[in-house]
Protein backbone atom coordinates (compact mmCIF):
# COMPACT_ATOMS: atom_id res chain seq x y z
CA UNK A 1 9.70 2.63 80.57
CA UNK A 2 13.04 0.31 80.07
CA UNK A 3 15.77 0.75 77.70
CA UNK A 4 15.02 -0.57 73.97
CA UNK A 5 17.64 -1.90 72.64
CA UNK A 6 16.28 -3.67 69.63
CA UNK A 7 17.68 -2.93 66.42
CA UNK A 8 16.36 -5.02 63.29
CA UNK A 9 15.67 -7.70 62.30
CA UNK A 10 17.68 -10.50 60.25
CA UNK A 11 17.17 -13.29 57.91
CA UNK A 12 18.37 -16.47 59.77
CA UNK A 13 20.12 -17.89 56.89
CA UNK A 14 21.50 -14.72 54.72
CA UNK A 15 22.17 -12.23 57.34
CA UNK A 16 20.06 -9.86 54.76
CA UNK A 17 18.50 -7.10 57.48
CA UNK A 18 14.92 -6.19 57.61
CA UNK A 19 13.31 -3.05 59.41
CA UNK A 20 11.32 -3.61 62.69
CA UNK A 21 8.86 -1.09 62.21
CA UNK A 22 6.34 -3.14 60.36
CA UNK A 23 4.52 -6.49 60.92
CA UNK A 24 7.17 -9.30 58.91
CA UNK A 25 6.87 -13.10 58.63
CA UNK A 26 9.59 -14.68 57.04
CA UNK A 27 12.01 -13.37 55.01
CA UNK A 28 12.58 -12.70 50.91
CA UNK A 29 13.78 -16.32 50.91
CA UNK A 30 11.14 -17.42 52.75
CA UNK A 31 13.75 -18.54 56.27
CA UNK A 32 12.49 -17.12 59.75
CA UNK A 33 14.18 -13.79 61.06
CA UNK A 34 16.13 -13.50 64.10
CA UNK A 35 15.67 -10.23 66.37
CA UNK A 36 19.12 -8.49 66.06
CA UNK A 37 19.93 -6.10 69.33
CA UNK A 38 23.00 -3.05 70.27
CA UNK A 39 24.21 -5.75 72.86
CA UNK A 40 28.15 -3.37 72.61
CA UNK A 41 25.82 -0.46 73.92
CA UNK A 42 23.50 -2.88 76.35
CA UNK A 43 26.67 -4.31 78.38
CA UNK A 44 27.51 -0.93 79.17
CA UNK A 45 24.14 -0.04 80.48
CA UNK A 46 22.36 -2.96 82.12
CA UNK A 47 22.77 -5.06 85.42
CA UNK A 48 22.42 -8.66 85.03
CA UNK A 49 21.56 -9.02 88.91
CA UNK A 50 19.32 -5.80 88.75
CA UNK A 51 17.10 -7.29 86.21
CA UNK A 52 17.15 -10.62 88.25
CA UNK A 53 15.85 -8.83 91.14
CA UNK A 54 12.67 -7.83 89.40
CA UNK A 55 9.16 -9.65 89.34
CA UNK A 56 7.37 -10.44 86.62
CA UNK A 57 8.50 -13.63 85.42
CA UNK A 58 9.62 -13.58 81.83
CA UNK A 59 8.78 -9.86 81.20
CA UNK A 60 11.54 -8.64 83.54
CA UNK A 61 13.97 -9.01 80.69
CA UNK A 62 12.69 -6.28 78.39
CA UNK A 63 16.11 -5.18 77.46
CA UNK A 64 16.59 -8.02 75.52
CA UNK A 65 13.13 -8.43 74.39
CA UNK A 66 11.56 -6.15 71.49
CA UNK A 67 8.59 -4.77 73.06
CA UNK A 68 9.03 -0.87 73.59
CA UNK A 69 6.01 0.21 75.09
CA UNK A 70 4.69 -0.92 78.77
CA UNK A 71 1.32 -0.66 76.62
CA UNK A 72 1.51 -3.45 74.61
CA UNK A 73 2.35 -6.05 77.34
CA UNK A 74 0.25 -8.08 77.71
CA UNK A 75 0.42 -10.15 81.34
CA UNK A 76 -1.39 -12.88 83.11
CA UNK A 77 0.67 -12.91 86.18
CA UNK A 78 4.02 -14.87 84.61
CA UNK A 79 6.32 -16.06 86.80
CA UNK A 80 10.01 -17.77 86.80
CA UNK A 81 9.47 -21.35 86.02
CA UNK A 82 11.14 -23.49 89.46
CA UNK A 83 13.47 -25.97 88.94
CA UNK A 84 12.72 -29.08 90.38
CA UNK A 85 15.22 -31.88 91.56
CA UNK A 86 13.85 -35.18 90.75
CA UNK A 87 16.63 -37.10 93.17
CA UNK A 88 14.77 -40.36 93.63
CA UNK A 89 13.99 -40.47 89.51
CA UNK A 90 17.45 -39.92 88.68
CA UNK A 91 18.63 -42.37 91.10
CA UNK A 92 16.17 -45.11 88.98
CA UNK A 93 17.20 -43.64 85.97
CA UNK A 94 21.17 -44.77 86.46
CA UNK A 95 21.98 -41.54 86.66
CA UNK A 96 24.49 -40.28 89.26
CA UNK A 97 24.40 -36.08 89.07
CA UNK A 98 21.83 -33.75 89.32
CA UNK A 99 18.90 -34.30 87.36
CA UNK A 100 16.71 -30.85 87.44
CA UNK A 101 13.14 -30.74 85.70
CA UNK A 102 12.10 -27.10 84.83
CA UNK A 103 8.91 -27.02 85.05
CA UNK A 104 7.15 -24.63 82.64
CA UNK A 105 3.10 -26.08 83.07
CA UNK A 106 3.37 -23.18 86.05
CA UNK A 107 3.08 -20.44 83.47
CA UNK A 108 -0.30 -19.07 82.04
CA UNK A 109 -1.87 -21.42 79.90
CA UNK A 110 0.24 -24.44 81.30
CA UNK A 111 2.66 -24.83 79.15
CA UNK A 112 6.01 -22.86 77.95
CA UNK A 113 3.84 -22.03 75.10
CA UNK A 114 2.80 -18.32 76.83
CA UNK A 115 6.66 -16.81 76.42
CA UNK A 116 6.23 -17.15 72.77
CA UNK A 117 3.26 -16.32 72.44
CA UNK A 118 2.74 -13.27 74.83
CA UNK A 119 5.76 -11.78 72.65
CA UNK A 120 4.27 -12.19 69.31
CA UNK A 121 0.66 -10.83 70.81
CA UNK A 122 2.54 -7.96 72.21
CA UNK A 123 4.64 -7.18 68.96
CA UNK A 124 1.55 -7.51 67.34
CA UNK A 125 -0.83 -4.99 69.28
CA UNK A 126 2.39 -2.77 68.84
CA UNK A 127 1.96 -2.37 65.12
CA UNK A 128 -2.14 -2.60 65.39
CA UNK A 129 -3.09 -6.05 64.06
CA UNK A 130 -6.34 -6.85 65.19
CA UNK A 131 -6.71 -10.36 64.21
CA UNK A 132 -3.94 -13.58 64.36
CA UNK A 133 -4.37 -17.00 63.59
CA UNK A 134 -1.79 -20.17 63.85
CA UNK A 135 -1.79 -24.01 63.54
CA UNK A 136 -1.27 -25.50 66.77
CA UNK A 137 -1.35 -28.93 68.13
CA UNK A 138 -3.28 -27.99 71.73
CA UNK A 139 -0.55 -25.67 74.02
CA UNK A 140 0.15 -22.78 71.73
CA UNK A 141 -3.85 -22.17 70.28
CA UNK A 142 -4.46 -21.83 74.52
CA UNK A 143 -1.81 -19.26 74.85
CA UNK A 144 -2.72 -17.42 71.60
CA UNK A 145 -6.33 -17.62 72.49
CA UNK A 146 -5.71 -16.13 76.32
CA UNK A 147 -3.12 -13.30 75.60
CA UNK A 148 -5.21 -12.24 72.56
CA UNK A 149 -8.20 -12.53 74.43
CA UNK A 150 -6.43 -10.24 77.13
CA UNK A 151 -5.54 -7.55 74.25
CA UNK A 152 -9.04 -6.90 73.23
CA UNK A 153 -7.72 -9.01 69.86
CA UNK A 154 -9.26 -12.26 67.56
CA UNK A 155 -7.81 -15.54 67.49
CA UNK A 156 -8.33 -18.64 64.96
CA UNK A 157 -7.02 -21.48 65.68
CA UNK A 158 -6.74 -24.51 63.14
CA UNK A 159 -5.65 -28.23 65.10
CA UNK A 160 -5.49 -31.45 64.06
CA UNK A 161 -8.56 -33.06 65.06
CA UNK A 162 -7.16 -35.93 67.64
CA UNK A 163 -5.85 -32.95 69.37
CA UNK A 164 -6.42 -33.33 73.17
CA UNK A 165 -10.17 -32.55 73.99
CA UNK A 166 -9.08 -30.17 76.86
CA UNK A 167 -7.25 -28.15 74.42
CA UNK A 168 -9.89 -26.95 72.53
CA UNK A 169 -12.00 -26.27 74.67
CA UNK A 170 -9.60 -24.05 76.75
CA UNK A 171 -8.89 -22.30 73.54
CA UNK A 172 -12.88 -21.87 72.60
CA UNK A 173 -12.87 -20.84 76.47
CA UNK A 174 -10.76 -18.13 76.37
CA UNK A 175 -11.96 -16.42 72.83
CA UNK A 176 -10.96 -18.49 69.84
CA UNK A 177 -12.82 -19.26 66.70
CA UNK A 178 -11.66 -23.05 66.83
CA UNK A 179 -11.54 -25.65 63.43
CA UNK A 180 -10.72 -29.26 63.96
CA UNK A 181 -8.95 -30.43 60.67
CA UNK A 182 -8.52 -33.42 58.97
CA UNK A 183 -4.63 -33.71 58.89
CA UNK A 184 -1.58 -32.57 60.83
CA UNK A 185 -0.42 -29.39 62.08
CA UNK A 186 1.97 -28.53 58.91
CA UNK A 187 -1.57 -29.40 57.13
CA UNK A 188 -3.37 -26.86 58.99
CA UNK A 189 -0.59 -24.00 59.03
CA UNK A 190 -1.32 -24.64 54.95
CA UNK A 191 -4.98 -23.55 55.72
CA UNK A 192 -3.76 -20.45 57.47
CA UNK A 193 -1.67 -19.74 54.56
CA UNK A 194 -4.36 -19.76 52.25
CA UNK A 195 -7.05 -17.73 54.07
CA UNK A 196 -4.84 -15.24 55.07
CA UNK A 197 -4.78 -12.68 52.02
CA UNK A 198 -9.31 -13.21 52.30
CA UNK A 199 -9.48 -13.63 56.04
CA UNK A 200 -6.94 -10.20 57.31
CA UNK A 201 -5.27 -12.29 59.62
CA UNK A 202 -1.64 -12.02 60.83
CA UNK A 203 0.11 -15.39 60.45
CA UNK A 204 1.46 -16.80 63.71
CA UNK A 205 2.58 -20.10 62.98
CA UNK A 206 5.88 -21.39 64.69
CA UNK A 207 9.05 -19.30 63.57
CA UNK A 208 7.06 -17.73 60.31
CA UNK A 209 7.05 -14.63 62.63
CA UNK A 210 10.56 -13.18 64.36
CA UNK A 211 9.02 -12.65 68.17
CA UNK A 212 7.33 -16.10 69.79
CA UNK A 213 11.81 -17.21 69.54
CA UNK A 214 12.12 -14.07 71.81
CA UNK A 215 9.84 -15.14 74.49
CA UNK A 216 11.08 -18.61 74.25
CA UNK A 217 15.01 -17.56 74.75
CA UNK A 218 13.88 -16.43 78.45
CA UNK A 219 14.16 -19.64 79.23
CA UNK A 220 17.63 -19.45 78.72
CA UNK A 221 17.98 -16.46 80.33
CA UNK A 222 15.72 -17.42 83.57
CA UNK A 223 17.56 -20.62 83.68
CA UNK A 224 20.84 -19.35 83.66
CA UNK A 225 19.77 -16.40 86.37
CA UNK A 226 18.55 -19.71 88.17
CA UNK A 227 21.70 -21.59 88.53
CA UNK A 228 24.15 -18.54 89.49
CA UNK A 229 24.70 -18.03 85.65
CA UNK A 230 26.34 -21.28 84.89
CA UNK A 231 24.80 -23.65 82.42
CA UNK A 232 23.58 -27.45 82.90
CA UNK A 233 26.07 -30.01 81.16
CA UNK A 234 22.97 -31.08 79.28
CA UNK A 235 19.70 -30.08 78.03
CA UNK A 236 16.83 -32.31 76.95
CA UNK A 237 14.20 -30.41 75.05
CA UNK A 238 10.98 -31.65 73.55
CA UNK A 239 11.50 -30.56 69.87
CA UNK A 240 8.93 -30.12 67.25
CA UNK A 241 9.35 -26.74 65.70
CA UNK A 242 12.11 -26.03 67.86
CA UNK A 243 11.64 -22.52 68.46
CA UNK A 244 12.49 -23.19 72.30
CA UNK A 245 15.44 -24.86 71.61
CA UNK A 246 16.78 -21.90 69.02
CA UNK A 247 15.55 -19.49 71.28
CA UNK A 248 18.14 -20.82 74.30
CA UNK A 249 21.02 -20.80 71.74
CA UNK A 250 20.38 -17.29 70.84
CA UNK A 251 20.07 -16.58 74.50
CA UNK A 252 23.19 -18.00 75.48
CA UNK A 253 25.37 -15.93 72.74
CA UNK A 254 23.32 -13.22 73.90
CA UNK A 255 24.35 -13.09 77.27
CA UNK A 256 27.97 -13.83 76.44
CA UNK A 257 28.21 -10.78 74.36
CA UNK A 258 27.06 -9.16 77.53
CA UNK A 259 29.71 -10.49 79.37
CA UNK A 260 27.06 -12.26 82.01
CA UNK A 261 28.38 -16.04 81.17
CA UNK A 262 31.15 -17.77 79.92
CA UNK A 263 31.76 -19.12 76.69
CA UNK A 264 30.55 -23.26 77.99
CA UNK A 265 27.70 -24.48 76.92
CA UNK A 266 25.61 -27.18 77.51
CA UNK A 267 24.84 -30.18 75.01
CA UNK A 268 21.92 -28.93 73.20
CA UNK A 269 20.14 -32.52 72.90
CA UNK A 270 16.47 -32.84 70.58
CA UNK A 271 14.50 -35.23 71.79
CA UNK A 272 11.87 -36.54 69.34
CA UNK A 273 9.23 -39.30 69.23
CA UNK A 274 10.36 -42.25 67.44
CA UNK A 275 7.00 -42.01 65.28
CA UNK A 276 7.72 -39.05 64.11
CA UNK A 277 11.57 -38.26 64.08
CA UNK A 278 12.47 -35.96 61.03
CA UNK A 279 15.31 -34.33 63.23
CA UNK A 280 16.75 -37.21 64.04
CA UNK A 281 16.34 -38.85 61.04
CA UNK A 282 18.14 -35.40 59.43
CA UNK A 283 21.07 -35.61 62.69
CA UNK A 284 21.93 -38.80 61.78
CA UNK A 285 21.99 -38.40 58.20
CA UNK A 286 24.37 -35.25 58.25
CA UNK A 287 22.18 -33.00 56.26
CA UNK A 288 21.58 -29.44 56.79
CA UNK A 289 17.28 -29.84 56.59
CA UNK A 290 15.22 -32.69 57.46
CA UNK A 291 12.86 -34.10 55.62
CA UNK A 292 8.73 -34.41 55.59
CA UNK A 293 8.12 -36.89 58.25
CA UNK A 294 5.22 -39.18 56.51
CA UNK A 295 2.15 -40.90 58.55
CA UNK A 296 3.65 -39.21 62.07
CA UNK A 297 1.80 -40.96 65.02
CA UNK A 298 2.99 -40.28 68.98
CA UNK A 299 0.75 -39.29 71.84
CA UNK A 300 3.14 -37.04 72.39
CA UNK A 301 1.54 -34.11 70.46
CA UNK A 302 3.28 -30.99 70.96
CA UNK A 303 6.65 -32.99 69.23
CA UNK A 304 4.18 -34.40 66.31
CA UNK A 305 5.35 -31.68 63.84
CA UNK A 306 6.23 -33.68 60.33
CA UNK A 307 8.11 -30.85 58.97
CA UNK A 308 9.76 -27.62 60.71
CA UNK A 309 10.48 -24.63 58.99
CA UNK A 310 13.30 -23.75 61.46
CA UNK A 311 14.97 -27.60 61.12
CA UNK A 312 18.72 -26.02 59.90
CA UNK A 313 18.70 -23.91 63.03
CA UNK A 314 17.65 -26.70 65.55
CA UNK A 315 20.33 -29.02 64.01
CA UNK A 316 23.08 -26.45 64.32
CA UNK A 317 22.37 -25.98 68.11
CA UNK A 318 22.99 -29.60 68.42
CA UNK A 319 25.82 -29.92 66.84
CA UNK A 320 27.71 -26.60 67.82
CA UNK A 321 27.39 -27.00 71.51
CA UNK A 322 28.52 -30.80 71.25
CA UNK A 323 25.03 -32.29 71.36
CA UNK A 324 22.53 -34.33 69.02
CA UNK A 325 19.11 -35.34 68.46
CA UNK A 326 17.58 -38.44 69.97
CA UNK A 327 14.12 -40.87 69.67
CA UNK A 328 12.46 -42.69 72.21
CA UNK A 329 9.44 -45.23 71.97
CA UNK A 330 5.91 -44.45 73.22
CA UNK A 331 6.80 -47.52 75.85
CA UNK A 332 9.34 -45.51 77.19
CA UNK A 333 7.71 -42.04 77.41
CA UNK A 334 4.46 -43.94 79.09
CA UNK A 335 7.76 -45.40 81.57
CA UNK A 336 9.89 -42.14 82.30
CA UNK A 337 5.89 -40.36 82.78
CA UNK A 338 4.93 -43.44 85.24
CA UNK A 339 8.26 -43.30 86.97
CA UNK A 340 8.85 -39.69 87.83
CA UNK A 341 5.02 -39.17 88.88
CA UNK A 342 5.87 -42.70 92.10
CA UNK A 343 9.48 -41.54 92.74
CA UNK A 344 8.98 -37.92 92.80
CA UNK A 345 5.70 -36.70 92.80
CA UNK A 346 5.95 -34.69 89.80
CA UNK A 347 3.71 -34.99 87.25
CA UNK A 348 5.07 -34.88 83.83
CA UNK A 349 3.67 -34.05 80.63
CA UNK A 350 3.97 -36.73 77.77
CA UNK A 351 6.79 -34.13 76.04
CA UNK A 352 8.53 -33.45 79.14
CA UNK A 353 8.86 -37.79 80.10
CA UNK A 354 10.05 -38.08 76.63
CA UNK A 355 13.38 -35.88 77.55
CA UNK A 356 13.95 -38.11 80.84
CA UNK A 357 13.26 -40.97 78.47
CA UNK A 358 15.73 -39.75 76.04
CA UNK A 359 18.36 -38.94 79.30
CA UNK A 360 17.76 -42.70 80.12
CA UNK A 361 18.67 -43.75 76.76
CA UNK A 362 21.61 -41.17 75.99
CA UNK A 363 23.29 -42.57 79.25
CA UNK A 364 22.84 -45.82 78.62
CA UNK A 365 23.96 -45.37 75.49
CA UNK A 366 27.28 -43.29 76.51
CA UNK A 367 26.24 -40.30 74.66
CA UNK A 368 25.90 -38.25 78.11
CA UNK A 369 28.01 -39.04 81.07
CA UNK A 370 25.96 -40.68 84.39
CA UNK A 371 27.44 -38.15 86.32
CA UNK A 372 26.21 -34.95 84.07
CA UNK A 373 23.86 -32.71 85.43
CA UNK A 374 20.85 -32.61 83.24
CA UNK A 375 17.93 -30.14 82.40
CA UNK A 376 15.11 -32.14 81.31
CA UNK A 377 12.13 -29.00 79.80
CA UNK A 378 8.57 -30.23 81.28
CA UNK A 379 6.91 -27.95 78.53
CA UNK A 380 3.16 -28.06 79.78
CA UNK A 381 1.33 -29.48 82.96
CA UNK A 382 0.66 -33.03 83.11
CA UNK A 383 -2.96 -32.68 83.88
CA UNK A 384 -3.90 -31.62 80.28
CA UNK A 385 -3.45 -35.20 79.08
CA UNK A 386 -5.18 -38.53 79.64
CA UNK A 387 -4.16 -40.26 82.91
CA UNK A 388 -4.43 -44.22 83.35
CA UNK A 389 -7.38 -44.64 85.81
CA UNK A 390 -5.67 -45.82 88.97
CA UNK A 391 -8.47 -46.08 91.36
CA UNK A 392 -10.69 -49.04 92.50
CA UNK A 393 -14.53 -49.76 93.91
CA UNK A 394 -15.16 -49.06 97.55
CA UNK A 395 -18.71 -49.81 98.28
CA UNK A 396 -19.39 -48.20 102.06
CA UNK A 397 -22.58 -50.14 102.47
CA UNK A 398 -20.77 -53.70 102.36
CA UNK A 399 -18.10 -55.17 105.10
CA UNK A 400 -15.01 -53.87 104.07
CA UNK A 401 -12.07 -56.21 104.15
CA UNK A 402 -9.28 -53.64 105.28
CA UNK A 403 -6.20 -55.75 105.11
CA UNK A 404 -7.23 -56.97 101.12
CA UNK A 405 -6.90 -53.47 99.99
């Protein structure tokens, strides 16, 4: 057993406290809840380097995660997510410092979408819901489906229905009662909404519970371990609902309150799709929400999210640590994928070239120096998603002209 140190729960806008004894969604003004913890009694008590000598991946931080009981994890062999150099990139990109991808497709499920969700299954199983059920545009349905699956629980899982083929199937694969649905993911969290008082399920859609931001703020906490506790100058992060991007902020007060980091910080930076921008759109506008992005379109479908329920929180990340929220085209996430995959070998997800597209663009633009060294979040392997077909005809049984090929 570790030490708990989880305390209650609180609504992200009001401050107004709820117990953590009981299932909760949002809170009585219908604004996500942040896990509150005794961080005065936890920097007396725990070892930074001690807990960064332990295996396990993202489940070696329990002190700062929720879960109480070794019973209710649920693991499928999580590990620290490297961080990968991408010299020859950066050098094509115009960029002059250290350009680091961290690469989360090497957790379960492929994607950074397992910290979330293993936390919210656990939490979950902890209070003895039996059946959970979220929107999901491909990632998150796979890492609800497998950790579910894993905990002897049901998952439904409502997508758009352009989302990737491979998707579904994994999720089908691994245990899901799967729906393809007519709209877009804010559409089908709607139809999770409204079956949930008939169907029994627990509603698991992005920041409507407190726990899938406390498996996403490990990898603030992994990162920082990572580079000898002390932060990037920037970090690019795919942003749809933005629970990743909250989660890091509340990671980094976190573990100054502990007294394991400073009080720098890196730019938080949003990267969006220009077809379907509502952060941006809400950045540049100076407002505290964003609007209802209308007829969103980007093959980039873990950032197609029209409308995020956690919006006020992304955009004060961004502008508290110095940052902002930027768009790129589909011609340049198609570019920044192409380019990193020849220069570097690494094989991007459309999300993850979108944030070396948007470090391409905030350099050239002078919003980040050339000589910054950037995080760019890969949030889900690159072989999930459609590939341009590369390869040419050999037939063996004809001459073969060797120096034509």
């Amino acid at each position: 057993m570790y030490a708990n140190y989880f305390t209650h729960l609180e609504c992200s806008d009001t401050g107004a406290v709820f117990a953590k004894n009981q299932p909760q969604n949002l809170s009585n003004v219908g604004l996500p809840l942040l896990a509150r913890y005794d961080l005065d009694t936890a920097r007396s008590e725990v070892d930074r380097d001690a807990i960064a000598a332990r295996d396990g991946g993202f489940w070696k931080w329990r002190e700062l995660l929720p879960v109480a009981d070794d019973k209710d994890v649920c693991a499928l062999g999580e590990i620290d997510t490297p961080l990968i150099d991408v010299p020859a990139t950066a050098k094509a990109s115009g960029a002059t410092g250290r350009v680091i991808v961290k690469d989360e497709g090497r957790l379960p499920t492929g994607s950074f979408k397992a910290r979330g969700l293993a936390l919210a299954v656990a939490m979950a199983h902890s209070f003895g819901i039996k059946r959970m059920a979220m929107p999901t545009n491909g990632n998150a349905g796979a890492a609800l489906s497998a950790y579910c699956s894993r905990m002897g629980m049901e998952s439904w899982c409502f997508a758009p229905e352009d989302t990737p083929e491979a998707n579904l199937r994994e999720m089908a694969l691994q245990g899901a009662r799967v729906f393809k649905v007519n709209g877009y993911i804010h559409h089908c969290g709607a139809l999770v909404g409204a079956g949930k008082e008939e169907m029994g399920w627990f509603d698991v859609s992005t920041l409507k519970e407190p726990y899938r931001i406390e498996g996403k703020k490990t990898m603030g906490l992994e990162l920082a371990m990572q580079m000898g506790w002390k932060l990037p100058d920037a970090i690019f992060y795919p942003t749809g609902g933005g629970t990743g991007l909250i989660g890091m902020w509340k990671a980094f007060d976190e573990m100054e309150r502990l007294g394991w980091i400073g009080s720098e910080r890196p730019k938080m930076i949003a990267v969006q799709a220009e077809g379907c921008a509502p952060i941006v759109k809400a950045w540049h506008a100076g407002t505290k929400h964003a609007e209802e992005w209308l007829d969103a379109e980007t093959a980039a479908m873990g950032i197609r999210v029209p409308k995020a329920i956690g919006d006020f929180l992304i955009l004060n990340a961004c502008r508290e640590s110095g940052g902002f929220a930027i768009d790129v085209s589909e011609d340049q996430i198609e570019t920044a994928r192409v380019r990193c995959a020849r220069e570097d070998g690494l094989l991007l997800c459309p999300e993850g070239a979108a944030t070396l597209a948007a470090m391409e663009k905030a350099m050239a633009e002078g919003m980040v120096e050339r000589d910054a060294t950037c995080m760019l979040f890969n949030c889900g392997s690159g072989l999930k998603y459609a590939m341009p077909d590369g390869a040419q005809v050999l037939d063996r049984h004809a001459e073969i002209n060797w120096g034509a090929l």
